[in-house]
Protein backbone atom coordinates (compact mmCIF):
# COMPACT_ATOMS: atom_id res chain seq x y z
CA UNK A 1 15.30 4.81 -17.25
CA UNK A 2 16.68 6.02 -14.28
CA UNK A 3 15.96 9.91 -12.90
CA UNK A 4 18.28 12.39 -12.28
CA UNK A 5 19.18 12.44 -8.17
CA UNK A 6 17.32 14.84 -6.22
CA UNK A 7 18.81 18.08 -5.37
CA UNK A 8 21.03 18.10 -1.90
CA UNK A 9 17.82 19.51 0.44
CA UNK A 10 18.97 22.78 2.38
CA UNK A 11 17.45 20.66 5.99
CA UNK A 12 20.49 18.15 5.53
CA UNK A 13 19.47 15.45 7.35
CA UNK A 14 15.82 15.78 8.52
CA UNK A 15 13.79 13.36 6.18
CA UNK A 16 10.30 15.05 6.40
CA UNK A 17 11.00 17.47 3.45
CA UNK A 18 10.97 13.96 1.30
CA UNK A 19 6.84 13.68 2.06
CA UNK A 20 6.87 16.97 -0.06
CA UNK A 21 7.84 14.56 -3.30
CA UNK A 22 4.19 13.12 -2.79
CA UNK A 23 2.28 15.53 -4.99
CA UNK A 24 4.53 14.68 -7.91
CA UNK A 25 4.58 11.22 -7.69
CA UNK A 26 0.82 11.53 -7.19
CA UNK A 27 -0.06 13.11 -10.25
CA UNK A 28 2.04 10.53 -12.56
CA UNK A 29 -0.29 9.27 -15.21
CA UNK A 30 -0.10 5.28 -14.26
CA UNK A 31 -1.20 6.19 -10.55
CA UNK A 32 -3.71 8.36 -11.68
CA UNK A 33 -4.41 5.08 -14.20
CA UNK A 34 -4.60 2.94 -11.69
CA UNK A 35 -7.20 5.43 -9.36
CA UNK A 36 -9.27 5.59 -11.60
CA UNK A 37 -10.18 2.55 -13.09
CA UNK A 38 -10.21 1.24 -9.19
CA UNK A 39 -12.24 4.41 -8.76
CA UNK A 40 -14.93 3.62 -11.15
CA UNK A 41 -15.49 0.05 -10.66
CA UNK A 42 -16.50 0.64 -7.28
CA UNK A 43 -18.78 3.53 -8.21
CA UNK A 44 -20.60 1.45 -10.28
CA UNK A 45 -21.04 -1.31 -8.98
CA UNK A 46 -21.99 0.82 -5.83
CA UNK A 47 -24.24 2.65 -8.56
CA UNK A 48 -25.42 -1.07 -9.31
CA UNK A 49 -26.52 -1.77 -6.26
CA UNK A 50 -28.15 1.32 -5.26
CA UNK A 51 -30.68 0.26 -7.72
CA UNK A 52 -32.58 -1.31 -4.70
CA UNK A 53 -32.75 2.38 -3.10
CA UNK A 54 -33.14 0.73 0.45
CA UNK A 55 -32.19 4.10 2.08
CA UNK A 56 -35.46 5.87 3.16
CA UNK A 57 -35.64 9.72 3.09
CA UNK A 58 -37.76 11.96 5.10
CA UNK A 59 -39.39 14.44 2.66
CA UNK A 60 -37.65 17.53 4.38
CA UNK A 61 -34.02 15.45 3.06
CA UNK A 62 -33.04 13.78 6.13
CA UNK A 63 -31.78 10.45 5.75
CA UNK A 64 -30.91 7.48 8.01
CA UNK A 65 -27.16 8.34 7.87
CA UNK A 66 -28.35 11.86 9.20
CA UNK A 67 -30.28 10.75 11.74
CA UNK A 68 -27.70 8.23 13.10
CA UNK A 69 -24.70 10.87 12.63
CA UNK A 70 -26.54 13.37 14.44
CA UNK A 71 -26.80 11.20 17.84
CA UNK A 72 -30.56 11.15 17.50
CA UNK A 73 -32.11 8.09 18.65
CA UNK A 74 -35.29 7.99 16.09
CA UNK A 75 -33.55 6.39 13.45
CA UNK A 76 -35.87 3.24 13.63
CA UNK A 77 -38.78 5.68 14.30
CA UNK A 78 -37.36 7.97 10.79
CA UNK A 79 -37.40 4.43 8.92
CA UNK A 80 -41.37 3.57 10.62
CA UNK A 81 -42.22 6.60 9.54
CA UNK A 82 -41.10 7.41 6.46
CA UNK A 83 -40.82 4.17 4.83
CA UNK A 84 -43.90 4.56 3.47
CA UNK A 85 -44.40 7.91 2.65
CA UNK A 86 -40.98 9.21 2.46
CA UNK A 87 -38.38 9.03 -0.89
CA UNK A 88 -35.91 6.21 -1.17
CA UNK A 89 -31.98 6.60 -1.98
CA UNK A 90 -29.32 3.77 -2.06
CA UNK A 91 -26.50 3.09 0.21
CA UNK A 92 -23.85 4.01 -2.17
CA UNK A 93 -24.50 7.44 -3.34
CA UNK A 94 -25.92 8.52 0.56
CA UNK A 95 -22.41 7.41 1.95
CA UNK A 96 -20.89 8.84 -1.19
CA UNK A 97 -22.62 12.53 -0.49
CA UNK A 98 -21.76 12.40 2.86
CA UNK A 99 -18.07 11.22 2.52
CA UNK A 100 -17.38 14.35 0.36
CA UNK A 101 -19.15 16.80 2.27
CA UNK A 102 -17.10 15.44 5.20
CA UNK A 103 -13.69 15.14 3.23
CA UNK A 104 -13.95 18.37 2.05
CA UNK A 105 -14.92 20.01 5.11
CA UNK A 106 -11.92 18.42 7.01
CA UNK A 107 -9.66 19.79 4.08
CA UNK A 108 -10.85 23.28 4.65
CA UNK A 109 -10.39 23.17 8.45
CA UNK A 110 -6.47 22.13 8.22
CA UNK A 111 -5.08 25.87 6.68
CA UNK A 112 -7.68 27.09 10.13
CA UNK A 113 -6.51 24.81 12.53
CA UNK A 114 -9.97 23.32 13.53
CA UNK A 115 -8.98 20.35 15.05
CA UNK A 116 -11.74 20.00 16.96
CA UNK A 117 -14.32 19.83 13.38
CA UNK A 118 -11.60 17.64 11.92
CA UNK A 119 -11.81 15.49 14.52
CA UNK A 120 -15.85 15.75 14.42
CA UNK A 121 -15.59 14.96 10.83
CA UNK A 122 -13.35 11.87 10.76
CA UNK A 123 -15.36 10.51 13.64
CA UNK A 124 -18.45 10.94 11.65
CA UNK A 125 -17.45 8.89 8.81
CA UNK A 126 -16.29 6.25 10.81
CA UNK A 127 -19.93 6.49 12.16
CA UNK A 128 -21.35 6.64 8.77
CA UNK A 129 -19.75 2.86 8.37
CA UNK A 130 -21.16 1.57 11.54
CA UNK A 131 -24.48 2.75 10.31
CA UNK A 132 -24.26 1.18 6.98
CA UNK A 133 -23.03 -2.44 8.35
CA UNK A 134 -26.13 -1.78 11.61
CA UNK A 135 -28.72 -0.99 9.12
CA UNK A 136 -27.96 -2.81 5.64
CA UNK A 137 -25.23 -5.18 6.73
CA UNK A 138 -25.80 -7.54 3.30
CA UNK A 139 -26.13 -4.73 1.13
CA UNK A 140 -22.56 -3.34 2.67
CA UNK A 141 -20.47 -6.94 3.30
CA UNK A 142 -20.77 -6.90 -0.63
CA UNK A 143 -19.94 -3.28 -1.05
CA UNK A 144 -16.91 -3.08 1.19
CA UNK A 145 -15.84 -6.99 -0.22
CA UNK A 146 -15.66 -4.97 -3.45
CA UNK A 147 -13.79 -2.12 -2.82
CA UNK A 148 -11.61 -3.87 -0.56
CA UNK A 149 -10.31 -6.36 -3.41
CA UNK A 150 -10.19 -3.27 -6.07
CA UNK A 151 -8.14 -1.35 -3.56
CA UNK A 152 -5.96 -4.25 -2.94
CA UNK A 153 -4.65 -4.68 -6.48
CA UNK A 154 -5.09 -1.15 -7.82
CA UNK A 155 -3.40 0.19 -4.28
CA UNK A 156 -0.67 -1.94 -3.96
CA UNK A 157 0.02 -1.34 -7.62
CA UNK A 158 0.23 2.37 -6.75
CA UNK A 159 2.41 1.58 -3.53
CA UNK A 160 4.77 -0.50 -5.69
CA UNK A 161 5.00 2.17 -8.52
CA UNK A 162 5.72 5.01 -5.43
CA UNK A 163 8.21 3.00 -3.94
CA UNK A 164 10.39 1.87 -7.07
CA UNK A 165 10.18 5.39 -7.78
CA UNK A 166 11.39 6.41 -4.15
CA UNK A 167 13.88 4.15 -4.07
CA UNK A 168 15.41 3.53 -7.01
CA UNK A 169 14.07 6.41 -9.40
CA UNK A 170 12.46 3.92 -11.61
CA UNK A 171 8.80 4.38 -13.15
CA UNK A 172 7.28 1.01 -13.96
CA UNK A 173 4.25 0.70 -16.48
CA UNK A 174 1.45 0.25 -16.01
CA UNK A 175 1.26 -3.76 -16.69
CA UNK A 176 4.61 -4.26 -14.76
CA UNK A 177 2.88 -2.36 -11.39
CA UNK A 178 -0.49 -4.62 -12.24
CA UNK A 179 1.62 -7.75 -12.29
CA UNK A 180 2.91 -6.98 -8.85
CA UNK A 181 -0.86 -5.99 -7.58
CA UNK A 182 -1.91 -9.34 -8.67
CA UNK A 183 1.19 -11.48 -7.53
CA UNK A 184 0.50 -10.01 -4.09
CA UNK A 185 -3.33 -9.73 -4.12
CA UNK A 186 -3.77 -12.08 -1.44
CA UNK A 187 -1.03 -10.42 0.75
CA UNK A 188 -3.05 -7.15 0.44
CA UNK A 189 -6.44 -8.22 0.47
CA UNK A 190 -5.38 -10.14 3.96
CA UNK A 191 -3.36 -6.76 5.51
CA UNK A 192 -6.20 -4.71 6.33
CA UNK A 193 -8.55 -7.84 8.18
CA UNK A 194 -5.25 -9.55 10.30
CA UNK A 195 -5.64 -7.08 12.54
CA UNK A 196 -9.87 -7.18 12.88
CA UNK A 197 -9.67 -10.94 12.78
CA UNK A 198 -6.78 -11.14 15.28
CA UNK A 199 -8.61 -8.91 17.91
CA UNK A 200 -11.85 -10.92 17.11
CA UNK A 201 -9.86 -14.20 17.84
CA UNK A 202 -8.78 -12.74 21.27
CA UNK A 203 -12.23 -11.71 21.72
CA UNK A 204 -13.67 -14.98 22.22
CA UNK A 205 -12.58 -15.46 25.31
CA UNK A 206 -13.82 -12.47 26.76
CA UNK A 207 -16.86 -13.64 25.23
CA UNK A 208 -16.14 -17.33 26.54
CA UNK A 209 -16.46 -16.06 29.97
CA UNK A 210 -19.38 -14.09 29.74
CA UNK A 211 -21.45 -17.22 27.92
CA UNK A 212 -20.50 -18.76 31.67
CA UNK A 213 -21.75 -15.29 33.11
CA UNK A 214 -25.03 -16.92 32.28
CA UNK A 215 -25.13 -19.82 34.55
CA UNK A 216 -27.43 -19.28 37.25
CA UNK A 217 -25.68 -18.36 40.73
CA UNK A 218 -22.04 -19.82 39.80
CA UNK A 219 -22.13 -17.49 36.71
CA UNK A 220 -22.07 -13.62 37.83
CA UNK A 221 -19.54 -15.07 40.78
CA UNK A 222 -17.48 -16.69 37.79
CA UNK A 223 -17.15 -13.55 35.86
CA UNK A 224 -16.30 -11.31 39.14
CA UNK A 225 -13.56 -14.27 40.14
CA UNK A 226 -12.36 -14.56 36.92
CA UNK A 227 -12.48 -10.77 35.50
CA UNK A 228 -8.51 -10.09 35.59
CA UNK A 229 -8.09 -13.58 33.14
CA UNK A 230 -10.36 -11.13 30.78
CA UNK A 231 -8.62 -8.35 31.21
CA UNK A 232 -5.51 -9.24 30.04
CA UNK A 233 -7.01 -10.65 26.68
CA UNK A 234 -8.42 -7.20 26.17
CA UNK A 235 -5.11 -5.01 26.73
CA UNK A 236 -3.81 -7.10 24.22
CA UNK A 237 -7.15 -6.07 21.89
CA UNK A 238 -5.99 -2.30 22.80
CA UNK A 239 -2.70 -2.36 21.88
CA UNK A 240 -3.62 -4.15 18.45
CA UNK A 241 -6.11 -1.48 18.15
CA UNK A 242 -4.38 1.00 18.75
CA UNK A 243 -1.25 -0.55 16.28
CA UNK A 244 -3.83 -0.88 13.39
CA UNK A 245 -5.42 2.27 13.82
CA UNK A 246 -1.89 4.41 13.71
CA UNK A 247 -0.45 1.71 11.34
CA UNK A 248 -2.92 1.08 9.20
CA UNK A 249 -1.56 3.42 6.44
CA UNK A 250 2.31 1.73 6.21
CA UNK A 251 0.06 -1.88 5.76
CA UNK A 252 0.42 -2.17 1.92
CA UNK A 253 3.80 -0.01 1.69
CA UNK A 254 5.19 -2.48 3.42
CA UNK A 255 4.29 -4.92 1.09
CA UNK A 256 5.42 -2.96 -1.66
CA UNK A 257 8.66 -2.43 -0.07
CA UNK A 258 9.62 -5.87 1.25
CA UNK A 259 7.31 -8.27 -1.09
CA UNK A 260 6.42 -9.89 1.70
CA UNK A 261 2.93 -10.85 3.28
CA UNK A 262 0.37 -9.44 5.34
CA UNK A 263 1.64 -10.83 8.26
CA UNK A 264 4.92 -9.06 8.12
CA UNK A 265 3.03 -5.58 6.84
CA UNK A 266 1.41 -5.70 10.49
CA UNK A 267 4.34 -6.64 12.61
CA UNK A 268 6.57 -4.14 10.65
CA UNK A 269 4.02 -1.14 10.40
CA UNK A 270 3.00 -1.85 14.40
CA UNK A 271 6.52 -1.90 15.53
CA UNK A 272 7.17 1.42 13.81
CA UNK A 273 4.06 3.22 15.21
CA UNK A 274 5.41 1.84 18.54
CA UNK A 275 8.95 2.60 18.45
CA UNK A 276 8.81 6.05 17.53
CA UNK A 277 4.84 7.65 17.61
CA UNK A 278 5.98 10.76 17.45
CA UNK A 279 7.92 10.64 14.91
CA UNK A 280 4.81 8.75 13.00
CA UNK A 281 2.32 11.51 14.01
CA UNK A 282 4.54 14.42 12.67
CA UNK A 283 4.57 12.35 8.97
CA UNK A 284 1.21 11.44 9.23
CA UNK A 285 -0.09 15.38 9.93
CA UNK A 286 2.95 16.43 7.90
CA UNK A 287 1.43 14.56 5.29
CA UNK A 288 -2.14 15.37 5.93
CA UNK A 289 -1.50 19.80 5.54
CA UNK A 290 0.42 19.06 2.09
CA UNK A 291 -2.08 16.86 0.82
CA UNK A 292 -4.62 19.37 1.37
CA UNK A 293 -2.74 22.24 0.58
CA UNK A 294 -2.22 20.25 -3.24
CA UNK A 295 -5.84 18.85 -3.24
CA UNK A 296 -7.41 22.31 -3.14
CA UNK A 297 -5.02 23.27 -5.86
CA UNK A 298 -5.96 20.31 -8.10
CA UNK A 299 -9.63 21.47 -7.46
CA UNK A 300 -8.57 25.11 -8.20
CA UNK A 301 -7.74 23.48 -11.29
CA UNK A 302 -10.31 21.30 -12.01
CA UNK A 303 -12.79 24.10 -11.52
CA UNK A 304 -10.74 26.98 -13.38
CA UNK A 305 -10.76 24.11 -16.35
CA UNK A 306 -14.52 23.84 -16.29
CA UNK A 307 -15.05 27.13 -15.68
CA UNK A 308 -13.03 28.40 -18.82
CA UNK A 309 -14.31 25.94 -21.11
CA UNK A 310 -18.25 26.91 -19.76
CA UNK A 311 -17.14 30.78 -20.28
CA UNK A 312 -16.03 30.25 -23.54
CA UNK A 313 -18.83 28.11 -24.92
CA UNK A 314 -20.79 30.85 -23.05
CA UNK A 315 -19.84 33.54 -26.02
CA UNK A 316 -20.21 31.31 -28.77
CA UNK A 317 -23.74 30.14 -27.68
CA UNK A 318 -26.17 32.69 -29.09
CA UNK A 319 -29.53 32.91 -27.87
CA UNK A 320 -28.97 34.86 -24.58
CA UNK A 321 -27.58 31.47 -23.64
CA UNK A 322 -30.42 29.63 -22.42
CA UNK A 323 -29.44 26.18 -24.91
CA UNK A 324 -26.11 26.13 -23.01
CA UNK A 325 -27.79 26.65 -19.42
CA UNK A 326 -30.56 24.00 -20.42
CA UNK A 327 -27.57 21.21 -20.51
CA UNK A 328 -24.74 22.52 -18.33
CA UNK A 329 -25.08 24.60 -15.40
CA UNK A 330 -22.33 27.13 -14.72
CA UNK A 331 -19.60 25.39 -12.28
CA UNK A 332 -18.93 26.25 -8.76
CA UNK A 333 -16.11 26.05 -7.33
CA UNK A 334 -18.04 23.93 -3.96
CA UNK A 335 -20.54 21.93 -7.01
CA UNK A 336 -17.99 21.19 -10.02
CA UNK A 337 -20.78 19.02 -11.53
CA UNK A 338 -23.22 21.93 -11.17
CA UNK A 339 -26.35 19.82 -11.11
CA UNK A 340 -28.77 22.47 -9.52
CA UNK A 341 -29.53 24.48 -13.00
CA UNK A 342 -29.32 22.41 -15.65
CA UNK A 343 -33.06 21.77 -16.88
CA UNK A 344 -33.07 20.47 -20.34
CA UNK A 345 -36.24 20.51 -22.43
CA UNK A 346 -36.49 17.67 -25.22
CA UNK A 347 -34.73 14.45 -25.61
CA UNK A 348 -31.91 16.17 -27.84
CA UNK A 349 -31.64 18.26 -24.80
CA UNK A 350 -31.49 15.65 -21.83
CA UNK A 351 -28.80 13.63 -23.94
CA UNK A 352 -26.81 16.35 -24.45
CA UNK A 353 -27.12 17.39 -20.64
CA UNK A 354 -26.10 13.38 -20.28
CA UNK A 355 -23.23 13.61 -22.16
CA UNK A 356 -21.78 16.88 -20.48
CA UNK A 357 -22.28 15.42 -17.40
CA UNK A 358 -20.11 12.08 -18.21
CA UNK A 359 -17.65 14.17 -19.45
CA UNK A 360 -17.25 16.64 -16.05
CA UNK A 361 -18.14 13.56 -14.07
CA UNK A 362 -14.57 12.22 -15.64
CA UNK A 363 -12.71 15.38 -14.57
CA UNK A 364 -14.42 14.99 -11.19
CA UNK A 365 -13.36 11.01 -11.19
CA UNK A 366 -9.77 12.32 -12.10
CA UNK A 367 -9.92 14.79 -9.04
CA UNK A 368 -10.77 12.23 -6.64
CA UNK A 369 -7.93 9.66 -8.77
CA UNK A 370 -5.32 12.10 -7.50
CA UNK A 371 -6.45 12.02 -3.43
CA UNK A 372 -6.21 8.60 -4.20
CA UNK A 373 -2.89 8.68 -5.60
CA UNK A 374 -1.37 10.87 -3.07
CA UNK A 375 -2.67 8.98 -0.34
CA UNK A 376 -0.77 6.01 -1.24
CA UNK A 377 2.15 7.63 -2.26
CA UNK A 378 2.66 9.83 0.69
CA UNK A 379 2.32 6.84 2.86
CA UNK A 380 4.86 4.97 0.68
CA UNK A 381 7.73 7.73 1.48
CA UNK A 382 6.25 7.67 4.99
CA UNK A 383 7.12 3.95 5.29
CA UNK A 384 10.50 4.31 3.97
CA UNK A 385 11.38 7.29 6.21
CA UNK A 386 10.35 5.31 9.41
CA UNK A 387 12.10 2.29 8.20
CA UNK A 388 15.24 4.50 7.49
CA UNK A 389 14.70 5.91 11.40
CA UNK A 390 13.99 2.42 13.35
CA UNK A 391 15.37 0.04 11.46
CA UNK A 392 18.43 1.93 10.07
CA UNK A 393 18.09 1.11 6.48
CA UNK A 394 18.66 3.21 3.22
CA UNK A 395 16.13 5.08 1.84
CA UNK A 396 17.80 3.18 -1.41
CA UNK A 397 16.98 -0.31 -0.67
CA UNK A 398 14.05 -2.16 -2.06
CA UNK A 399 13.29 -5.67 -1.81
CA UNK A 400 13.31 -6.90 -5.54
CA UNK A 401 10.31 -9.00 -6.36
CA UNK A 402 10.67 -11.77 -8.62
CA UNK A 403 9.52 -10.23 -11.73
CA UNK A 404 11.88 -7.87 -11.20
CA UNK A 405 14.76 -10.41 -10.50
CA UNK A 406 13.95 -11.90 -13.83
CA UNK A 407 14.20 -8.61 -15.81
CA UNK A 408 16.64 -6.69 -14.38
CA UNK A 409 18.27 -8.93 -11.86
CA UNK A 410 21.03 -5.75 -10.98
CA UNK A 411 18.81 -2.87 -11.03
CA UNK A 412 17.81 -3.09 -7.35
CA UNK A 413 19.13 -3.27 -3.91
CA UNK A 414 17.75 -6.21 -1.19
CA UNK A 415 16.54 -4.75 1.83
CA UNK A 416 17.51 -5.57 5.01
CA UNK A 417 15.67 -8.97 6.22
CA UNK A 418 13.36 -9.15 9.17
CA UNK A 419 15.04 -10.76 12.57
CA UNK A 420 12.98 -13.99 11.88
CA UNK A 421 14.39 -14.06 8.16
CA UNK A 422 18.03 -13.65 9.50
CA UNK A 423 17.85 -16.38 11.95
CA UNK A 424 15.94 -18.47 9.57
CA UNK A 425 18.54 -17.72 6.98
CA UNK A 426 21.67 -18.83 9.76
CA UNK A 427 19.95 -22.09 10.75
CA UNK A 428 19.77 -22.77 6.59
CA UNK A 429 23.64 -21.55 5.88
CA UNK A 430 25.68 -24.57 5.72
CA UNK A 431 29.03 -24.54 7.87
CA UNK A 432 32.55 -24.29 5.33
CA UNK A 433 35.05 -27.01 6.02
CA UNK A 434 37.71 -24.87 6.03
């Protein structure tokens, strides 16, 4: 069914109070669905695969990933030296630790204005990946293959869900949105490597000319004579790298909007970031300080729901406590799971102490569902306001998908076409006689 219209906003016609729908679209139970079932197949087969533990540790808890984040140069000596001697962790669960640590430290230096450690933070996880494709690159192709095609059908699903909802008001279940996903799998799986491939493609003849740089004598003279013929192929890399980069996050709204293909998610998303970046940054940070503004409220809760249920078991528990302590450690608002204290005795103990832990480790997984969630969704409405801006078209209009078409073929309003569809679509319109 249909939702009530949204109240008249008091900003009339400024758009930006729309991002603030995010955190309730975020937090509808398909999304959340959705997140979390994408969620946990990639942390186990992540889990899966960290069963090779090819991550060596030096005994004072320094891993690779530290020593490569921190600038240090003795990452080859760390693995030499400690590869032996030292413990062993898997890829998985040493990006996944570090990820956090960095995610939540960002979202705690928003409300402060750090940009400077925010910055420091996002650059280190981006460093994190180029460690984990330098030092296990088979161990991570498979990884990110994985979690690329989860987040391709379980994301799009999301974005399709967020923008029907947008749009039209509609909330589609759960199968409908995973019909869509998988319609358009290819589209999304596709979105994210165009632009990587496309600036590889360029790249080759940048490289072309230095494989000629190697020619004795003519070569070095071939790459000085011929060095602006290079440099034109690499402003082109720059301004696709630049376009992904800022664009990246309207790639599968796009799709979700228009049902169209990966192809048309790049050209639309970079001619937004390019035709008004301004307008794109103040979404995007917009964005950004609600999101963690309404993570560290979802945490709140999170934690205040452990922490009750702990407190309450607390009283019941006789024996000064120490059975309850021996399977769940009080949680923390920083350590939800609270893994530091818990040391169980027996067997009846440690399965117990298991069983607890699956069952916070859900709440956790439910936590992390929602960042999921809201990232999508937020970058859904972000889509639609910047198509609304450039392209001039309502905030209304979706692009109905064929499923859609088939069971409501009224419910929903065609977008406007790209320039290419509209001249495609006058070369196809036969001329009336009369």
């Amino acid at each position: 069914m249909r939702e009530d219209k949204e109240p008249v906003l008091p900003l009339g016609s400024f758009l930006f109070p729309r991002i603030f729908q995010a955190f309730r679209m975020a937090i509808q139970p398909t999304k959340l669905a959705l997140a979390f079932l994408a969620l946990a197949t990639v942390c186990l087969t992540g889990r899966v695969m960290d069963i090779s533990k090819p991550v060596v540790v030096a005994p004072n808890g320094m891993t690779e990933l530290d020593e490569y984040v921190s600038g240090s140069p003795q990452v080859d000596e760390h693995i030499r030296l400690f590869g032996e001697t030292g413990e062993r962790t898997g890829v998985f669960i040493t990006l996944w630790h570090f990820g956090a640590k960095r995610f939540h430290s960002a979202v705690l230096g928003i409300p402060r204005r750090d940009s400077l450690g925010i910055f420091g933070d996002i650059v280190a996880c981006f460093a994190a990946l180029l460690w984990a494709f330098t030092y296990h690159p088979v161990y991570s192709v498979i990884l990110f293959a994985v979690t690329l095609a989860v987040m391709a059908l379980a994301g799009g699903s999301i974005c399709r869900i967020a923008a029907l909802q947008f749009a039209q008001g509609e909330k589609p279940g759960l199968v409908e949105a995973v019909r869509f996903g998988r319609r358009k799998f290819y589209s999304f799986l596709a979105a994210p490597v165009a632009p990587v491939a496309l600036m590889a493609l360029i790249g080759l003849f940048i490289v072309l000319l230095g494989v000629i740089g190697n020619i004795e004598y003519v070569g070095p003279l071939c790459i000085g004579l011929f060095l602006p013929l290079a440099l034109l192929p690499a402003a082109f890399i720059a301004i696709i790298a630049i376009g992904a980069l800022a664009g990246f996050n309207l790639l599968f709204p796009t799709i979700a909007y228009e049902d169209s293909d990966c192809f048309d998610a790049m050209s639309r998303s970079f001619s937004y970031v390019y035709a008004r970046p301004w307008r794109m940054g103040f979404y995007t940070v917009t964005a950004a300080v609600y999101g963690a503004i309404c993570y560290e409220f979802v945490r709140f809760f999170s934690f205040l729901l452990l922490w009750i249920t702990h407190f309450f078991l607390r009283i019941g528990v006789w024996n000064g406590n120490k059975n309850l302590t021996a399977i769940w450690a009080q949680p923390d608002f920083t350590d939800l799971l609270g893994r530091t204290a818990a040391q169980p005795q027996g067997w009846w103990e440690s399965a117990a102490a298991f069983l607890i832990y699956m069952w916070v480790l859900i709440v956790v997984g439910l936590m992390v569902s929602y960042v999921i969630s809201f990232y999508f969704s937020a970058n859904t409405i972000i889509y639609a306001l910047m198509r609304n801006r450039v392209d001039k078209t309502a905030l209304e209009e979706i692009y109905p998908s064929s499923d859609d078409m088939a069971a409501e073929p009224l419910s929903f309003a065609k977008s406007r076409p790209s320039p290419a569809q509209e001249e495609e679509d006058s070369r196809q319109t036969p001329e009336t006689s009369e």
